[in-house]
C-alpha atoms as a PDB file:
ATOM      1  CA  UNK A   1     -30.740 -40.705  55.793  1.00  0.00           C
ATOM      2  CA  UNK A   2     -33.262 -41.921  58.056  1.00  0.00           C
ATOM      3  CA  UNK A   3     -32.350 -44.390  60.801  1.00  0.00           C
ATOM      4  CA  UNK A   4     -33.175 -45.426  64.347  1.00  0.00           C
ATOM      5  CA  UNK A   5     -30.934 -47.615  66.479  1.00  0.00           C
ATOM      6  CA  UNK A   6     -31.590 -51.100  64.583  1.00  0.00           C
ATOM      7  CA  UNK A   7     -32.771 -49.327  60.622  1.00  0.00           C
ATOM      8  CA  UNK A   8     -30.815 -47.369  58.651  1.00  0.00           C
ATOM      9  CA  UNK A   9     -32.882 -45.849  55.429  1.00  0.00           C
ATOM     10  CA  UNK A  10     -30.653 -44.343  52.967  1.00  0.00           C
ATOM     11  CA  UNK A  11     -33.222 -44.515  50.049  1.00  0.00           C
ATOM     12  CA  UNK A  12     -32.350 -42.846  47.240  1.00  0.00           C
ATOM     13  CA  UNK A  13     -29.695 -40.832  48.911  1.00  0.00           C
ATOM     14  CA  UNK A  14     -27.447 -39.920  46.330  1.00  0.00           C
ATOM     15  CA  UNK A  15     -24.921 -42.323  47.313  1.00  0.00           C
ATOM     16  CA  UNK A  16     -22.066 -44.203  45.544  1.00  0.00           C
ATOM     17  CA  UNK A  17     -20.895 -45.904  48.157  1.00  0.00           C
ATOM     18  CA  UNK A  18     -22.094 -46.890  51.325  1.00  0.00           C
ATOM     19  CA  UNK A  19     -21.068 -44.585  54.291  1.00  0.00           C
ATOM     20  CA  UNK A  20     -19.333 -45.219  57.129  1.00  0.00           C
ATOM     21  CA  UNK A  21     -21.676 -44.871  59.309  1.00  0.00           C
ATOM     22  CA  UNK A  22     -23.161 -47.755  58.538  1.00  0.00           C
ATOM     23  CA  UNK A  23     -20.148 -49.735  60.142  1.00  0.00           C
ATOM     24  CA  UNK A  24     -20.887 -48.064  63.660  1.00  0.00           C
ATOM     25  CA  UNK A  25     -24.130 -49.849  64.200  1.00  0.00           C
ATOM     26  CA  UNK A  26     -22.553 -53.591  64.487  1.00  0.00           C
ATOM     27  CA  UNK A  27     -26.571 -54.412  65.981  1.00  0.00           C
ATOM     28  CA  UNK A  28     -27.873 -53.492  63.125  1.00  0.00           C
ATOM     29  CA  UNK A  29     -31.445 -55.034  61.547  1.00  0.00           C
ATOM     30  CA  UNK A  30     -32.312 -53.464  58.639  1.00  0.00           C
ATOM     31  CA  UNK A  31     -30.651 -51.755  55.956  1.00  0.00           C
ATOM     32  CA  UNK A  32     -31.949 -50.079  53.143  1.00  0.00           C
ATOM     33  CA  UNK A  33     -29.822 -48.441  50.145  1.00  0.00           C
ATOM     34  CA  UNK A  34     -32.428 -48.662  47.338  1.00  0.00           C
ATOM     35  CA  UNK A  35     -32.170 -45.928  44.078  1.00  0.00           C
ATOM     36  CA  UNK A  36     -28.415 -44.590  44.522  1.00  0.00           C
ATOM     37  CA  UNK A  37     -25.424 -45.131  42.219  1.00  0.00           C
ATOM     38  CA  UNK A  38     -23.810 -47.892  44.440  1.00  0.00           C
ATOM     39  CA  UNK A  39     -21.329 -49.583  41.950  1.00  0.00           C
ATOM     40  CA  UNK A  40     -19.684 -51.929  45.301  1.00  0.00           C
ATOM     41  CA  UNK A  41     -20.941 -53.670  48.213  1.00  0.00           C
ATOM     42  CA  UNK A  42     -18.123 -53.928  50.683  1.00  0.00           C
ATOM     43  CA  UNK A  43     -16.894 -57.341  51.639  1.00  0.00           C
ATOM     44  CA  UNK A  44     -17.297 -56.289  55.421  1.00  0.00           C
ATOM     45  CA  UNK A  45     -20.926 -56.337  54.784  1.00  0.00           C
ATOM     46  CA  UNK A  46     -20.835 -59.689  56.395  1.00  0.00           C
ATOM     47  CA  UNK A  47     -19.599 -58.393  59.700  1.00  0.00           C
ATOM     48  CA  UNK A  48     -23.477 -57.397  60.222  1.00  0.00           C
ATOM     49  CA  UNK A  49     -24.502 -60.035  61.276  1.00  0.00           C
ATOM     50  CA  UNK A  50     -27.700 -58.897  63.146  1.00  0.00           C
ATOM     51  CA  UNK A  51     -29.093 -57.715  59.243  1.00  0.00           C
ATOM     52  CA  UNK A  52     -32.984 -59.267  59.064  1.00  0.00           C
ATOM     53  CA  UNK A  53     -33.652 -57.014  56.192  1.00  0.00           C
ATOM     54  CA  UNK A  54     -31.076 -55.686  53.425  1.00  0.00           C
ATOM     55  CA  UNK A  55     -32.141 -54.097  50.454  1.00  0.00           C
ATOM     56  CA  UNK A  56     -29.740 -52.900  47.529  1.00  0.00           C
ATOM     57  CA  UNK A  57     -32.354 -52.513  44.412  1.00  0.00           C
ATOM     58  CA  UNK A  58     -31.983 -50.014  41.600  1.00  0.00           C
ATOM     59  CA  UNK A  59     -28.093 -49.500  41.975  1.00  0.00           C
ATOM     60  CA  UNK A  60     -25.656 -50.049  39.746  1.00  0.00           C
ATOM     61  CA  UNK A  61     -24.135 -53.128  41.659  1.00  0.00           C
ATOM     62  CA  UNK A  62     -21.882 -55.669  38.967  1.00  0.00           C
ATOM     63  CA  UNK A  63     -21.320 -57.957  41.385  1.00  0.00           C
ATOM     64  CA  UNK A  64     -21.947 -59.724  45.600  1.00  0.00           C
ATOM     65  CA  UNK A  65     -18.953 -60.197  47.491  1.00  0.00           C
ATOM     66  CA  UNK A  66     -18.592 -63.541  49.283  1.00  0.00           C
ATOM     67  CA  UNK A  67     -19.125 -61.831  52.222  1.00  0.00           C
ATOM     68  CA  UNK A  68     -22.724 -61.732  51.938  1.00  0.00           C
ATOM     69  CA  UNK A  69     -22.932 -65.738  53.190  1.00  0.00           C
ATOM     70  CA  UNK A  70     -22.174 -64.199  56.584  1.00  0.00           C
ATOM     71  CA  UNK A  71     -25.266 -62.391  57.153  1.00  0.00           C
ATOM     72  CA  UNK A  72     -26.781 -65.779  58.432  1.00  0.00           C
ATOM     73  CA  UNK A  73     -29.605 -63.498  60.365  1.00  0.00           C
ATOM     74  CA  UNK A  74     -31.164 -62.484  56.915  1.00  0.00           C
ATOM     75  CA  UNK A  75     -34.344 -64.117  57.347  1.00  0.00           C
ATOM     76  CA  UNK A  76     -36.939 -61.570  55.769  1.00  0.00           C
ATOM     77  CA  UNK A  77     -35.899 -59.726  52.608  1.00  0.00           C
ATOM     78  CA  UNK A  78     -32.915 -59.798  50.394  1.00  0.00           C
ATOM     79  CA  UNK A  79     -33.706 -57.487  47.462  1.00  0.00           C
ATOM     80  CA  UNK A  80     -30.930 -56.991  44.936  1.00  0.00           C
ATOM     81  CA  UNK A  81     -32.953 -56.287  41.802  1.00  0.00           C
ATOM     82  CA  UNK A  82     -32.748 -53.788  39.146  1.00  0.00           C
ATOM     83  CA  UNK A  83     -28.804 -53.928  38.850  1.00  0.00           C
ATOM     84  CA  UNK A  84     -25.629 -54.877  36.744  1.00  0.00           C
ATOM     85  CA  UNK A  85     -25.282 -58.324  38.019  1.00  0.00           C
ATOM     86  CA  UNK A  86     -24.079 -61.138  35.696  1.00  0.00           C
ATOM     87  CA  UNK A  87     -23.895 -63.665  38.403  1.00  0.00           C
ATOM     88  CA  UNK A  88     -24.458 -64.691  41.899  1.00  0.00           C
ATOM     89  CA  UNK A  89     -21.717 -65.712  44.771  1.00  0.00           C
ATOM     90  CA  UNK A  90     -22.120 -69.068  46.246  1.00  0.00           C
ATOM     91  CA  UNK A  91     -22.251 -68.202  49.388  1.00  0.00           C
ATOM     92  CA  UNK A  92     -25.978 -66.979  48.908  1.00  0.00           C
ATOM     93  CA  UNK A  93     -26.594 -70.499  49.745  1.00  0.00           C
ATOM     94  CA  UNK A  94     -25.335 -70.221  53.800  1.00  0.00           C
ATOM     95  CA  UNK A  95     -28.354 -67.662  54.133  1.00  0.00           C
ATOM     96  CA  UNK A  96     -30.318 -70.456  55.510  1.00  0.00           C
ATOM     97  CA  UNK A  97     -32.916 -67.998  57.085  1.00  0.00           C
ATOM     98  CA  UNK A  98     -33.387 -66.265  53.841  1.00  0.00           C
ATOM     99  CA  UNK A  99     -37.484 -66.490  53.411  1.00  0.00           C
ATOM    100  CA  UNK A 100     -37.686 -63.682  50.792  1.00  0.00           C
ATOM    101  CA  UNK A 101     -35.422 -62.923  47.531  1.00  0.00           C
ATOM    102  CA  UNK A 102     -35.537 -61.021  44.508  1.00  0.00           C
ATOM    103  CA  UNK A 103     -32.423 -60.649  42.064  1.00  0.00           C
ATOM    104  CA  UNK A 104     -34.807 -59.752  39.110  1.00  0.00           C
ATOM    105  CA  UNK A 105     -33.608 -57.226  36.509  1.00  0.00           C
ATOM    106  CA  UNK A 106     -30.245 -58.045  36.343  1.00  0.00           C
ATOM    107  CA  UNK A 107     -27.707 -60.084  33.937  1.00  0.00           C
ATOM    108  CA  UNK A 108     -27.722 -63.280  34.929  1.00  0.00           C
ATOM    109  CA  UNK A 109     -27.062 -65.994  32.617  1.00  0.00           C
ATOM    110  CA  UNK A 110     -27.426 -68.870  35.626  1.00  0.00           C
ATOM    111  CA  UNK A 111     -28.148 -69.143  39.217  1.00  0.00           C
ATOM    112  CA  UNK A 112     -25.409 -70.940  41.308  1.00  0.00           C
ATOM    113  CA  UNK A 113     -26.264 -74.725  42.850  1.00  0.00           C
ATOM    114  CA  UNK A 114     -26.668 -73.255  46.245  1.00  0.00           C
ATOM    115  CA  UNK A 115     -29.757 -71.737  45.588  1.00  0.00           C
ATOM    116  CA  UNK A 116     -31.447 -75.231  46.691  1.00  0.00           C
ATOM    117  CA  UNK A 117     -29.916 -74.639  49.961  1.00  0.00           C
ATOM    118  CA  UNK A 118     -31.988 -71.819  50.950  1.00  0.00           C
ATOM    119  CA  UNK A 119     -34.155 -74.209  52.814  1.00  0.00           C
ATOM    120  CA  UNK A 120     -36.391 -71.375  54.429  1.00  0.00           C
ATOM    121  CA  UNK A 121     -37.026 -69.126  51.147  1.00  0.00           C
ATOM    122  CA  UNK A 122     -40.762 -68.852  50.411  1.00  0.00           C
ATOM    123  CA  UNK A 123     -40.563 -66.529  47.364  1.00  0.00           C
ATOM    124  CA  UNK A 124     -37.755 -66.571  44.472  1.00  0.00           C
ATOM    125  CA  UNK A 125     -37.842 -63.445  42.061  1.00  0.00           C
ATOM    126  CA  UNK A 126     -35.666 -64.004  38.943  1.00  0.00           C
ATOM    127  CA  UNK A 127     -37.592 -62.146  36.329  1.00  0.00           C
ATOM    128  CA  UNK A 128     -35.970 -60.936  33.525  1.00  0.00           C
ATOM    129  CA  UNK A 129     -32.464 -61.908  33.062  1.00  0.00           C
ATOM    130  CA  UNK A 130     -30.850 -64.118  30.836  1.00  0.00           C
ATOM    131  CA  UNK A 131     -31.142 -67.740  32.426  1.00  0.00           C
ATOM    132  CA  UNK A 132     -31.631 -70.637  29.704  1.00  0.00           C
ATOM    133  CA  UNK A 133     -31.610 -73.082  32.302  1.00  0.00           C
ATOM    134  CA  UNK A 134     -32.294 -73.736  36.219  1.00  0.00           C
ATOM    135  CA  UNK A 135     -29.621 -75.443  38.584  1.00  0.00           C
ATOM    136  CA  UNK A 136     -31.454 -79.151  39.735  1.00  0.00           C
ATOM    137  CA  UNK A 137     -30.651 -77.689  43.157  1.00  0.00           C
ATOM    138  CA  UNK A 138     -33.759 -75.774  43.071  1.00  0.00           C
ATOM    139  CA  UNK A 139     -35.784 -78.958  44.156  1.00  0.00           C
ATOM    140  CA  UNK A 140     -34.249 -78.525  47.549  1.00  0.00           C
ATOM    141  CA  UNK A 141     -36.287 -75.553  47.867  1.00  0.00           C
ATOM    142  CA  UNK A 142     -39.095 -77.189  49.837  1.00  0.00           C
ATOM    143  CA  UNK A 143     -40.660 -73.677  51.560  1.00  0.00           C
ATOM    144  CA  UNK A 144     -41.145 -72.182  47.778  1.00  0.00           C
ATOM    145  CA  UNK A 145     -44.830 -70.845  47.330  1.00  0.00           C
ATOM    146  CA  UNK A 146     -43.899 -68.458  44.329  1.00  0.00           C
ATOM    147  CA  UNK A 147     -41.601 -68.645  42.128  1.00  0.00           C
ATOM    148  CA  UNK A 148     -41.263 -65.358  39.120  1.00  0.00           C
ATOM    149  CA  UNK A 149     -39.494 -66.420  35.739  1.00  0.00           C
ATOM    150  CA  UNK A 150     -41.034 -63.966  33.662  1.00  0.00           C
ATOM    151  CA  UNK A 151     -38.643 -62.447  30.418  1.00  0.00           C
ATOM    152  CA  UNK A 152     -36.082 -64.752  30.685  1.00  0.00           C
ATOM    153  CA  UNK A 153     -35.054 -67.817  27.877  1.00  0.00           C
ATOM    154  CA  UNK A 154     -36.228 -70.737  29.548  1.00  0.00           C
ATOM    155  CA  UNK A 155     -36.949 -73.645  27.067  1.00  0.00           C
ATOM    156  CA  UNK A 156     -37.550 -76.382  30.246  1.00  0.00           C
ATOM    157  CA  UNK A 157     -37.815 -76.620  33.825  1.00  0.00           C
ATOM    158  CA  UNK A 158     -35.202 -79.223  35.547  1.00  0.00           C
ATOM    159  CA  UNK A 159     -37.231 -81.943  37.315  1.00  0.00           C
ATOM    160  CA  UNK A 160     -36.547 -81.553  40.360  1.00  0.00           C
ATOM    161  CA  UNK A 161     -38.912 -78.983  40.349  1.00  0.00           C
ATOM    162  CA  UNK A 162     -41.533 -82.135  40.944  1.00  0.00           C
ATOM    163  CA  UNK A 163     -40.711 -81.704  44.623  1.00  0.00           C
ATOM    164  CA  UNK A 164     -41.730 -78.560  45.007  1.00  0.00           C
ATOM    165  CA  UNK A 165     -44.650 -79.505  46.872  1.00  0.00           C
ATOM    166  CA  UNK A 166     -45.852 -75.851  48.213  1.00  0.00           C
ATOM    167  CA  UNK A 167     -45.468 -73.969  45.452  1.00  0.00           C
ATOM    168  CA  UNK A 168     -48.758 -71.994  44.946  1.00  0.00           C
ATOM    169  CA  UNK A 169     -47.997 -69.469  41.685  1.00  0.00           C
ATOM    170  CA  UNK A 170     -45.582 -70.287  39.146  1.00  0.00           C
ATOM    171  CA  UNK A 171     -44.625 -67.152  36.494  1.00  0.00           C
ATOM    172  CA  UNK A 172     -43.314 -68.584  33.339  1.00  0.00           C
ATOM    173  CA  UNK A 173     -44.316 -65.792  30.981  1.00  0.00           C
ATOM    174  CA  UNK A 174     -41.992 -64.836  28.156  1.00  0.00           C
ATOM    175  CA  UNK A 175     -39.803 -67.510  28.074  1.00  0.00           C
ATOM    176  CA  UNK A 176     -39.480 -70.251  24.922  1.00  0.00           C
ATOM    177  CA  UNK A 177     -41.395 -72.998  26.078  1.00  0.00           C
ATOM    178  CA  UNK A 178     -42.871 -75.240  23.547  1.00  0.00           C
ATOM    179  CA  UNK A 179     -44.117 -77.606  25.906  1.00  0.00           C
ATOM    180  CA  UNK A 180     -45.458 -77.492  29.152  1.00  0.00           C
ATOM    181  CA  UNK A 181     -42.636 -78.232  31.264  1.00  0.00           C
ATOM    182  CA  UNK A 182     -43.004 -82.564  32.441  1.00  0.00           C
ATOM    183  CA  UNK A 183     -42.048 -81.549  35.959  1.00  0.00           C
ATOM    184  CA  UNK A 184     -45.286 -79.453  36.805  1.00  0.00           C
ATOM    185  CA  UNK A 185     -47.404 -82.630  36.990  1.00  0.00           C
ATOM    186  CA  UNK A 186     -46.398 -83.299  40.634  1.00  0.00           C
ATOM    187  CA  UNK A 187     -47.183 -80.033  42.190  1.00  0.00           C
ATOM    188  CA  UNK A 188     -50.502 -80.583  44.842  1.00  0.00           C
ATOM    189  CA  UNK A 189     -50.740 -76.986  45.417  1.00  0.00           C
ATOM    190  CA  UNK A 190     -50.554 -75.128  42.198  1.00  0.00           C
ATOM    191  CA  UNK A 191     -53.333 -72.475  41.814  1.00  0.00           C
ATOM    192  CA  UNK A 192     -51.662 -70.420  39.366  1.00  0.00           C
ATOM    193  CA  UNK A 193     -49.271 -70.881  36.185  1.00  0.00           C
ATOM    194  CA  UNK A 194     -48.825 -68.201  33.497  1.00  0.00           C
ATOM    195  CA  UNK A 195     -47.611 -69.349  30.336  1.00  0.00           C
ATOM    196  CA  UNK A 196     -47.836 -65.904  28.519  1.00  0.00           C
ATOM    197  CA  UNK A 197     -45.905 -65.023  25.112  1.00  0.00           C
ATOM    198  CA  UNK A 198     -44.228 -68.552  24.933  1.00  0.00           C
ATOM    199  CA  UNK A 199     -44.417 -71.099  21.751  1.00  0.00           C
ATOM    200  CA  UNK A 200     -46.892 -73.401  23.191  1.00  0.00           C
ATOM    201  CA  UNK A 201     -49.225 -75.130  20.402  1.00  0.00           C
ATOM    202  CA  UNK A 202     -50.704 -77.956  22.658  1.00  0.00           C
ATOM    203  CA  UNK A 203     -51.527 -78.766  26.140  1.00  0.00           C
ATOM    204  CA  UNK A 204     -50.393 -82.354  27.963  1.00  0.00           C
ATOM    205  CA  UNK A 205     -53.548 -84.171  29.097  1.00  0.00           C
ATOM    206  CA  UNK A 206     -52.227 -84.221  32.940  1.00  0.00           C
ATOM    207  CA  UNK A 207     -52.901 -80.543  33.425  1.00  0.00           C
ATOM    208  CA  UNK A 208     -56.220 -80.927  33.686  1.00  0.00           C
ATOM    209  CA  UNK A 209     -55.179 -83.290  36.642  1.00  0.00           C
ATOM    210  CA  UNK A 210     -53.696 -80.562  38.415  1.00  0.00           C
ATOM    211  CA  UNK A 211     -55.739 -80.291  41.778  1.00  0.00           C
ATOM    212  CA  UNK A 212     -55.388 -77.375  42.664  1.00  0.00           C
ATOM    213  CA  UNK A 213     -55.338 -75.073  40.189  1.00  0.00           C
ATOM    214  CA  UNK A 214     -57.493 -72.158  39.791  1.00  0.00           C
ATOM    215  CA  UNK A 215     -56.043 -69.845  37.008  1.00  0.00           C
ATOM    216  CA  UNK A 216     -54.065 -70.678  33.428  1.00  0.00           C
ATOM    217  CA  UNK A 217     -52.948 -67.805  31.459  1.00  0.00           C
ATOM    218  CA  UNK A 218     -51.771 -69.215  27.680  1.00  0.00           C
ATOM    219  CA  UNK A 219     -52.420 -65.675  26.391  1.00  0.00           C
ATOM    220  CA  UNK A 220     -49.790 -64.328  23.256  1.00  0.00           C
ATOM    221  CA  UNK A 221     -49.132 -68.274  22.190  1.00  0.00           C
ATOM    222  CA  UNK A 222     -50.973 -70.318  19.445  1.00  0.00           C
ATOM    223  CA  UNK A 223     -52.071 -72.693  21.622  1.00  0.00           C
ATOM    224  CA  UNK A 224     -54.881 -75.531  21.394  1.00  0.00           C
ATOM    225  CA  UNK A 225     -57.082 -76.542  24.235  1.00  0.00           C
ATOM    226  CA  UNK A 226     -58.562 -79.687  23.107  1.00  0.00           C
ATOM    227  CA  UNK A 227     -62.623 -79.064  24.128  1.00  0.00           C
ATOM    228  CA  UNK A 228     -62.445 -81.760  26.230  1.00  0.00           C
ATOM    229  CA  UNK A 229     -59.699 -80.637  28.401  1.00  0.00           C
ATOM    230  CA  UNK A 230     -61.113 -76.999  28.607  1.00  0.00           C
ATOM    231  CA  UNK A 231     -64.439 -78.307  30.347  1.00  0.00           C
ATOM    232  CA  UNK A 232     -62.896 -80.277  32.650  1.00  0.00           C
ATOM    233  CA  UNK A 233     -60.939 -77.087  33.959  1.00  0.00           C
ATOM    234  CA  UNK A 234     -63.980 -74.794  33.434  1.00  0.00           C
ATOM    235  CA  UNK A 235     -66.494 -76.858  35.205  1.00  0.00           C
ATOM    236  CA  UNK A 236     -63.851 -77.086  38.275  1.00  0.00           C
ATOM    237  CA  UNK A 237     -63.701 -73.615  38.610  1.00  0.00           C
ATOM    238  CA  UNK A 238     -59.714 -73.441  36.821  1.00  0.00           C
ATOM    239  CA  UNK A 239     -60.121 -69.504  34.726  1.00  0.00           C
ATOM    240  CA  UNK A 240     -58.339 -70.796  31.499  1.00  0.00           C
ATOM    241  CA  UNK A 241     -57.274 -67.600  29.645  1.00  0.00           C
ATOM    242  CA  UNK A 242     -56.483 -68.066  25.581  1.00  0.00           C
END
């Protein structure tokens, strides 16, 4: 363990459990338990309520107690990726501060409606689960500049994603899109979308309407780019990648 009075770094420590110790330091900002064998996150892990930082990745976590919606100081990084997780507590929507979080690598088959509550999150990590769909809530997320859906079994995009108006990089690769999702068209500041390994054949006309795009990745489909379409996004300076 390495710690000073506000950290505690228990990287991969060994642990199955998290110590004690970590109850004694009720001021504390950042803890990190990443690569140990935690199978339970206590429900007092609410009580620290001074937590900027917490990181839990590469554990063998099944579940978040409820208890988590009281770390309303969590402003910088949640990481909880790389676990056992089939599905998320609620209260991850109170962590209104929340600008960072990644639950990638885990089980999940949904993400709950109070995701769109995280009104300050800037980057959502969901990569490789098992969603087939996305809550309408996520609309609400109106600080989102990336969001990562990569391996999952996404056929659409709810359209609420439309109001997304920050969003800069959008990861769809490995999904089961056969269209390019209808909500996309309204998003100003799109500069990247990666399409990768879906079941795309054709391209909607409004892509090439997208302002700010800079890179499309339809790689590993059977996609056609209608000639017409291609130079307009070439001669703007969009990489189009087939």
């Amino acid at each position: 363990m390495v710690g000073t009075e506000n950290v505690l770094d228990y990287w991969h420590g060994g642990l199955s459990e998290v110590p004690d110790e970590v109850w004694q330091h009720p001021s504390l900002e950042v803890l990190l338990l990443p690569d140990n064998a935690l199978t339970r996150l206590p429900a007092r892990i609410g009580t620290l309520t001074s937590l900027h930082t917490l990181d839990l990745g590469h554990n063998r976590l099944t579940e978040l107690p409820s208890g988590i919606g009281g770390l309303t100081a969590l402003s910088r990084f949640l990481y909880v990726h790389d676990n056992r997780l089939a599905s998320l507590p609620d209260s991850l929507g109170d962590l209104k501060r929340l600008t960072y979080l990644n639950v990638g690598e885990n089980q999940l088959t949904a993400l709950p409606d109070t995701v769109g509550s995280l009104e300050s999150l800037v980057e959502l990590r969901a990569q490789h689960n098992h969603l087939t769909s996305l809550p309408a809530s996520l609309g609400g997320l109106t600080a989102l500049r990336e969001l990562w859906l990569r391996g999952n079994r996404l056929t659409s995009l709810p359209a609420s994603v439309g109001r997304l108006g920050r969003l800069r990089e959008l990861e769809l690769r490995e999904n089961q899109f056969t269209t390019v999702p209808e909500a996309l068209r309204g998003l100003p500041l799109l500069r990247r979308l990666d399409l990768r390994a879906n079941r795309l054949r054709e391209l909607p006309p409004w892509i090439g309407e997208l302002p700010a795009l800079e890179k499309l990745d339809l790689r590993w489909n059977e996609t056609v780019v209608p000639a017409g379409l291609l130079r307009r996004l070439e001669g703007r300076g969009c990489v189009v990648l087939r």
